[in-house]
Protein backbone atom coordinates (compact mmCIF):
# COMPACT_ATOMS: atom_id res chain seq x y z
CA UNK A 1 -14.26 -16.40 -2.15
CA UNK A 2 -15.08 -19.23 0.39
CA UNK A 3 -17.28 -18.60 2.99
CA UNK A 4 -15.87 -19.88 6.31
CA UNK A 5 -17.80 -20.64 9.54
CA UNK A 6 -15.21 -21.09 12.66
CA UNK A 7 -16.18 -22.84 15.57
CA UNK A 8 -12.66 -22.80 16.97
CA UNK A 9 -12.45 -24.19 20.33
CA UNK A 10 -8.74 -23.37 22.40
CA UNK A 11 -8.14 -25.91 24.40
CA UNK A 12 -4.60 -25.06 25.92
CA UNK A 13 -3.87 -28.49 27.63
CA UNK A 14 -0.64 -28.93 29.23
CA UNK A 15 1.25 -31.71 28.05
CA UNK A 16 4.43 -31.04 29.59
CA UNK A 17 5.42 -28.58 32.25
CA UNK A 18 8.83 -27.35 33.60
CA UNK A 19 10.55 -24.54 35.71
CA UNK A 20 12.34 -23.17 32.27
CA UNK A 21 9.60 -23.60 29.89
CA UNK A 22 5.84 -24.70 28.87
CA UNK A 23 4.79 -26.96 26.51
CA UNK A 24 1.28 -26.25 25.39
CA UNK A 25 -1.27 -28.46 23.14
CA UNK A 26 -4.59 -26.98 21.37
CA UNK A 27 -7.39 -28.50 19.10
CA UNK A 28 -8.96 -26.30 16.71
CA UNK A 29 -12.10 -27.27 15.01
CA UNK A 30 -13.54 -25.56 12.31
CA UNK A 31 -16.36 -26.06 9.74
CA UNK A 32 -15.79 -24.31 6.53
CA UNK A 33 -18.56 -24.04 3.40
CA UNK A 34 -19.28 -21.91 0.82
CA UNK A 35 -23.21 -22.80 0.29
CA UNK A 36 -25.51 -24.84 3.06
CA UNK A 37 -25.01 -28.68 1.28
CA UNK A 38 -23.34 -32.40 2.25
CA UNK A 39 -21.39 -31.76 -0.71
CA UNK A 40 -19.87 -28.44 -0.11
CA UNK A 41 -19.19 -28.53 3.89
CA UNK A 42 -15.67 -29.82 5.36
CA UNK A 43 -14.97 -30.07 8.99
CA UNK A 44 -11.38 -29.42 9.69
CA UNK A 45 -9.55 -29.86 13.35
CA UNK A 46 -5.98 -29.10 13.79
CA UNK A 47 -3.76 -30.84 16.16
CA UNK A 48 -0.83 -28.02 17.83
CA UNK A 49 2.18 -28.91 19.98
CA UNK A 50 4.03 -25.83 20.58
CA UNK A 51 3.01 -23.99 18.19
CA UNK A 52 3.57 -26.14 15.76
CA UNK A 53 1.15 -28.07 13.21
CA UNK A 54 1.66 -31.60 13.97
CA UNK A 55 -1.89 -32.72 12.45
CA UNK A 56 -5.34 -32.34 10.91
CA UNK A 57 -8.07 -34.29 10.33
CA UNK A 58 -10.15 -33.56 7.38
CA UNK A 59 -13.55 -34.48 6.67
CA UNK A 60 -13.65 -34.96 3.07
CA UNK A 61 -10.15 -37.44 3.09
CA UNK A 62 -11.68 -38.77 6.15
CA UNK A 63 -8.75 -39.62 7.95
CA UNK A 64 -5.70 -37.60 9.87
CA UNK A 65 -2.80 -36.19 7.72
CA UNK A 66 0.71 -35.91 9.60
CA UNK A 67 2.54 -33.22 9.34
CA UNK A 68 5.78 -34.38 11.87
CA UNK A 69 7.78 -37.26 11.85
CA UNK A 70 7.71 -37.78 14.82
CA UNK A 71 4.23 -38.47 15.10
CA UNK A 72 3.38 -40.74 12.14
CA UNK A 73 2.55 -43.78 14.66
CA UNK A 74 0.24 -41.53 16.66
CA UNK A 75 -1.40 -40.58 13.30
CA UNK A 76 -1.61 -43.76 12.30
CA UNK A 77 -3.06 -45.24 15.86
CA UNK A 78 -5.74 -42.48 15.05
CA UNK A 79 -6.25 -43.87 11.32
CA UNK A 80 -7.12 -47.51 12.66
CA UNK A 81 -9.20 -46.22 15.62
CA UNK A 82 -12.57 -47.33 14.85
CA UNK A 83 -14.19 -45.01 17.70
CA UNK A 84 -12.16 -41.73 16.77
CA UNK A 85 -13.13 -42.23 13.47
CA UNK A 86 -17.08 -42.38 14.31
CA UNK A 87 -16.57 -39.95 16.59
CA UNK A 88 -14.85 -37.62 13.68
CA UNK A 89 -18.03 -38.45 11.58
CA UNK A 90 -20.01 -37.48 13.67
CA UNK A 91 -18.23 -33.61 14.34
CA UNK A 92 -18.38 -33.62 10.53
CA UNK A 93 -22.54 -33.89 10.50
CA UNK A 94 -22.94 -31.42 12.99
CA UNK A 95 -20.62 -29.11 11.15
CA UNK A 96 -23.26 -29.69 8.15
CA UNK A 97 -26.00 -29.03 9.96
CA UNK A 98 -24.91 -26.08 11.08
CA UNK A 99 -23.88 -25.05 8.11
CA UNK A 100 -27.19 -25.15 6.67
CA UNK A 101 -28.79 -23.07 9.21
CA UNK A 102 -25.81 -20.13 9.67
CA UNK A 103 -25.85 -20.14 5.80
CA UNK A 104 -29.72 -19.65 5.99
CA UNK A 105 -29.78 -16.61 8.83
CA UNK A 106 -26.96 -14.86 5.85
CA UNK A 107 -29.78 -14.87 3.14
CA UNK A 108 -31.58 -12.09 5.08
CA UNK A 109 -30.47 -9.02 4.27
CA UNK A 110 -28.72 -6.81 6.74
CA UNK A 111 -29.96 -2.88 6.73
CA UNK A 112 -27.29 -0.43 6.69
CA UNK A 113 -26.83 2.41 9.12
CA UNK A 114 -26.17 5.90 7.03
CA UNK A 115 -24.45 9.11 8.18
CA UNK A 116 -24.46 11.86 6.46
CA UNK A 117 -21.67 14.56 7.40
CA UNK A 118 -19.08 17.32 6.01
CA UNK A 119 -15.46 16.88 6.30
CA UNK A 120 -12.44 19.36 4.85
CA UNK A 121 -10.01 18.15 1.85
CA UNK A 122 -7.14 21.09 2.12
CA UNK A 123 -6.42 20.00 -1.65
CA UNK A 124 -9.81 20.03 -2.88
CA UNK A 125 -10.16 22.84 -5.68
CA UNK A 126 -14.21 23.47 -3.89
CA UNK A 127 -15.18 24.57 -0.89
CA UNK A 128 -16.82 21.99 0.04
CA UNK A 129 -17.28 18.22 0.41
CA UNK A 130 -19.58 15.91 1.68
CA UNK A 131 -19.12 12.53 2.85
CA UNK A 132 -22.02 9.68 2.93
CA UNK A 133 -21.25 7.17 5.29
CA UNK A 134 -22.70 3.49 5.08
CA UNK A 135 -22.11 1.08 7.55
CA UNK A 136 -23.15 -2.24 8.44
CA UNK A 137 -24.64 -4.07 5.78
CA UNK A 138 -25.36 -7.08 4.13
CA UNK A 139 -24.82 -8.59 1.40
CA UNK A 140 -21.75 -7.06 -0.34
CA UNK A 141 -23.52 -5.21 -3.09
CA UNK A 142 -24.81 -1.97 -2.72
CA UNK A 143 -24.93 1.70 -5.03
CA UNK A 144 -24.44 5.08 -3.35
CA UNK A 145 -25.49 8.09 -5.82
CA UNK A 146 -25.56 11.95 -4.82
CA UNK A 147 -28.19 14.04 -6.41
CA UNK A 148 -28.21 17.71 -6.94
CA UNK A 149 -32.23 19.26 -6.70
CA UNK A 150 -33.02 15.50 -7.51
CA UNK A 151 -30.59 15.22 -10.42
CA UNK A 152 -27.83 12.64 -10.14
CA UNK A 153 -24.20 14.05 -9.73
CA UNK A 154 -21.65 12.43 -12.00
CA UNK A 155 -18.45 14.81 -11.76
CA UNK A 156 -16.61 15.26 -8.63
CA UNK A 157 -17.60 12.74 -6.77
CA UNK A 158 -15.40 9.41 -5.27
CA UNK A 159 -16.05 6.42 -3.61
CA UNK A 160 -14.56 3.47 -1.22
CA UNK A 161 -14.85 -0.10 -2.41
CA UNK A 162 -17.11 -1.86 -0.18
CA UNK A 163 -14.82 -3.12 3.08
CA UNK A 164 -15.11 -6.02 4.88
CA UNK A 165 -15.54 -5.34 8.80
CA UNK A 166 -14.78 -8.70 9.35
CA UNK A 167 -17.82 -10.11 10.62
CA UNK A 168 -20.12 -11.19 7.45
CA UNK A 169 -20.99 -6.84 7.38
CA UNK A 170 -19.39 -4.25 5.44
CA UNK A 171 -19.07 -0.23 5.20
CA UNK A 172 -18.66 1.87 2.68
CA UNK A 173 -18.09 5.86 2.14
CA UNK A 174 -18.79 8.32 -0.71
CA UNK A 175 -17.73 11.96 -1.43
CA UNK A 176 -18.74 14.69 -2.81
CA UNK A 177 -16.69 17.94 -3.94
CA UNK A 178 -19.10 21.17 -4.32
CA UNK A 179 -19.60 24.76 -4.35
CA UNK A 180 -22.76 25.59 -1.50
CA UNK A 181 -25.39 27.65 -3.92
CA UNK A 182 -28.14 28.73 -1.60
CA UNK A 183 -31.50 27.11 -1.20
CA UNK A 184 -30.10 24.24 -3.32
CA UNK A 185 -31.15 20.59 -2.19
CA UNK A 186 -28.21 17.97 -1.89
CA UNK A 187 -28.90 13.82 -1.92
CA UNK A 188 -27.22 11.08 -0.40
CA UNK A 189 -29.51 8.20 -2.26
CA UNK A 190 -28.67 4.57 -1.03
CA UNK A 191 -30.25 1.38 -2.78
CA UNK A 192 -29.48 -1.92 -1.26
CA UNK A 193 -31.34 -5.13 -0.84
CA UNK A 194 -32.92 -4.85 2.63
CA UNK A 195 -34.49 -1.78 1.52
CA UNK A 196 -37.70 -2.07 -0.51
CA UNK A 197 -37.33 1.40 -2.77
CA UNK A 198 -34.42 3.73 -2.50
CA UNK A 199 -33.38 5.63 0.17
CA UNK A 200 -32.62 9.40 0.14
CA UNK A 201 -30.61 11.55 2.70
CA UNK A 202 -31.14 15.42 2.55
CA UNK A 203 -27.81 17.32 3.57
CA UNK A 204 -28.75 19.72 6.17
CA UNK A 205 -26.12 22.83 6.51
CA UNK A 206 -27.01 23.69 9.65
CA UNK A 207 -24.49 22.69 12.98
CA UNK A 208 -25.74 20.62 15.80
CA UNK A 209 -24.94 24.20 18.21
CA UNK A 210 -26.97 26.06 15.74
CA UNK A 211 -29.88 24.04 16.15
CA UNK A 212 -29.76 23.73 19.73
CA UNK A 213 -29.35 27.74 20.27
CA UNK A 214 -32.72 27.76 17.75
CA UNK A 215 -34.06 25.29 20.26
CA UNK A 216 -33.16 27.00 23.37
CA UNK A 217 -34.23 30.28 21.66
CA UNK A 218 -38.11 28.32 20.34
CA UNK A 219 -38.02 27.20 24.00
CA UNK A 220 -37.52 30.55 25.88
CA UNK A 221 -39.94 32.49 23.36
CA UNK A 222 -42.88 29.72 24.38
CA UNK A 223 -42.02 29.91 27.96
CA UNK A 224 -42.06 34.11 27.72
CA UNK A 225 -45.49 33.54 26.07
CA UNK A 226 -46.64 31.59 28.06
CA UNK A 227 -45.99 33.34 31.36
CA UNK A 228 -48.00 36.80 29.46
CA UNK A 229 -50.83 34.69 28.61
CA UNK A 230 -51.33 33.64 32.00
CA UNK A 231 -50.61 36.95 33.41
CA UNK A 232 -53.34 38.56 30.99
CA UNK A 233 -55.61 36.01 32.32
CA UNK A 234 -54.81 36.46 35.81
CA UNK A 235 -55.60 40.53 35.33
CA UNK A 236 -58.50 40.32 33.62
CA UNK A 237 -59.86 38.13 36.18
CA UNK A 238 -58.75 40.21 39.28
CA UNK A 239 -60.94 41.90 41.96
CA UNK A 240 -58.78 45.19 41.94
CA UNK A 241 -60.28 48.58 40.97
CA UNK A 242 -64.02 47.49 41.92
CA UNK A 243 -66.41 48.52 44.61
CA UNK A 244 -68.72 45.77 45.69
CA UNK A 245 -72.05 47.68 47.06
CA UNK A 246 -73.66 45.50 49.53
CA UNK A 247 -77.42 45.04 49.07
CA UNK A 248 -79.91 44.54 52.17
């Protein structure tokens, strides 16, 4: 599939006004390539008149194609202007210029943001399932495996195709269908090309509320501790109980 570079500039000029309506005319320019090369990028701008299509210059034909009767003189005035021709040539380097360079900044790898988390299937035949969340990454490819105690799952488990998000990244999310066995040790491996080795995601059981009541609990205990420690300290070190003799 092409891959297309927009620089789409709206310019809403209007070209006729009234009480009942508007008439509205807009330009869009955009530079389209699939790999950064003279021979590969074409600059496209669109004429609209209300809406409608009425012409577009194309880089490659080099010249305007007419899509409206009406305005075949106008396209051809355009044809046989020597300075909106240059002018067109020169849109059409810039677009592959900048072709090269956004084509370039796509080569480096994008890493992915993971989340791990556990989500509820009423017609799943297990108790459980987990889901392994991938987002933002680049390029397309990517392989999401689930291991069991560092054994790769094969059964139960089912995957999204990788989606587009729309802007050059994409997402995608795995699942896994289990039965919890305690002290078992559950995997969400990704590999991807902006990682140098593998990475691995241990499932934790435990809720976000448990582990802040564990925290609060750790917190309190240190604090009681600490407080005694002190308190030892301060007895130990306290005049009470003695009888200072004075000496001549």
């Amino acid at each position: 599939m092409a891959q297309t570079l927009c620089f789409i500039t709206f310019l809403l000029l209007p070209l006729l006004f009234s009480r009942a309506n508007a008439l509205y005319g807009a330009l869009f320019i955009r530079c389209q390539f699939t790999s950064p090369g003279d021979y590969d990028s074409v600059c496209l701008e669109q004429y609209y008149f209300s809406q409608m299509l009425i012409g577009q210059y194309n880089s490659t034909l080099g010249k305007v194609i007419n899509y409206r009767e009406e305005t075949q003189k106008i396209v051809d005035d355009l044809n046989n202007n020597p300075g909106f021709l240059s002018h067109q040539a020169w849109i059409a380097g810039v677009c592959r210029i900048k072709s090269k360079v956004v084509h370039n900044s796509l080569q480096k790898p994008v890493e992915p943001y993971i989340r791990l988390t556990s989500v509820k299937d009423p017609e799943s035949e297990h108790p459980a399932m987990l889901r392994c969340s991938v987002y933002n990454f680049y390029p397309k490819q990517i392989r999401v495996t689930w291991l069991r105690n560092e054994k790769e799952v094969t059964s139960d488990v089912t995957s999204t195709e990788e989606l587009s998000n729309g802007n050059w990244l994409y997402q995608i999310h795995s699942y896994l269908e289990y039965t919890p066995t305690f002290g078992e040790k559950i995997t969400c491996m990704v590999e991807h090309a902006s990682f140098m080795e593998p990475k691995c995601y241990d499932w934790d059981p435990m809720t976000e509320s448990e582990k802040n009541k564990i925290a609060v609990g750790t917190a309190g205990l240190l604090l009681g501790l600490m407080f005694s420690v002190v308190g030892l300290i301060y007895y130990k070190k306290s005049p009470i109980g003695r009888v200072l003799v004075p000496t001549t």
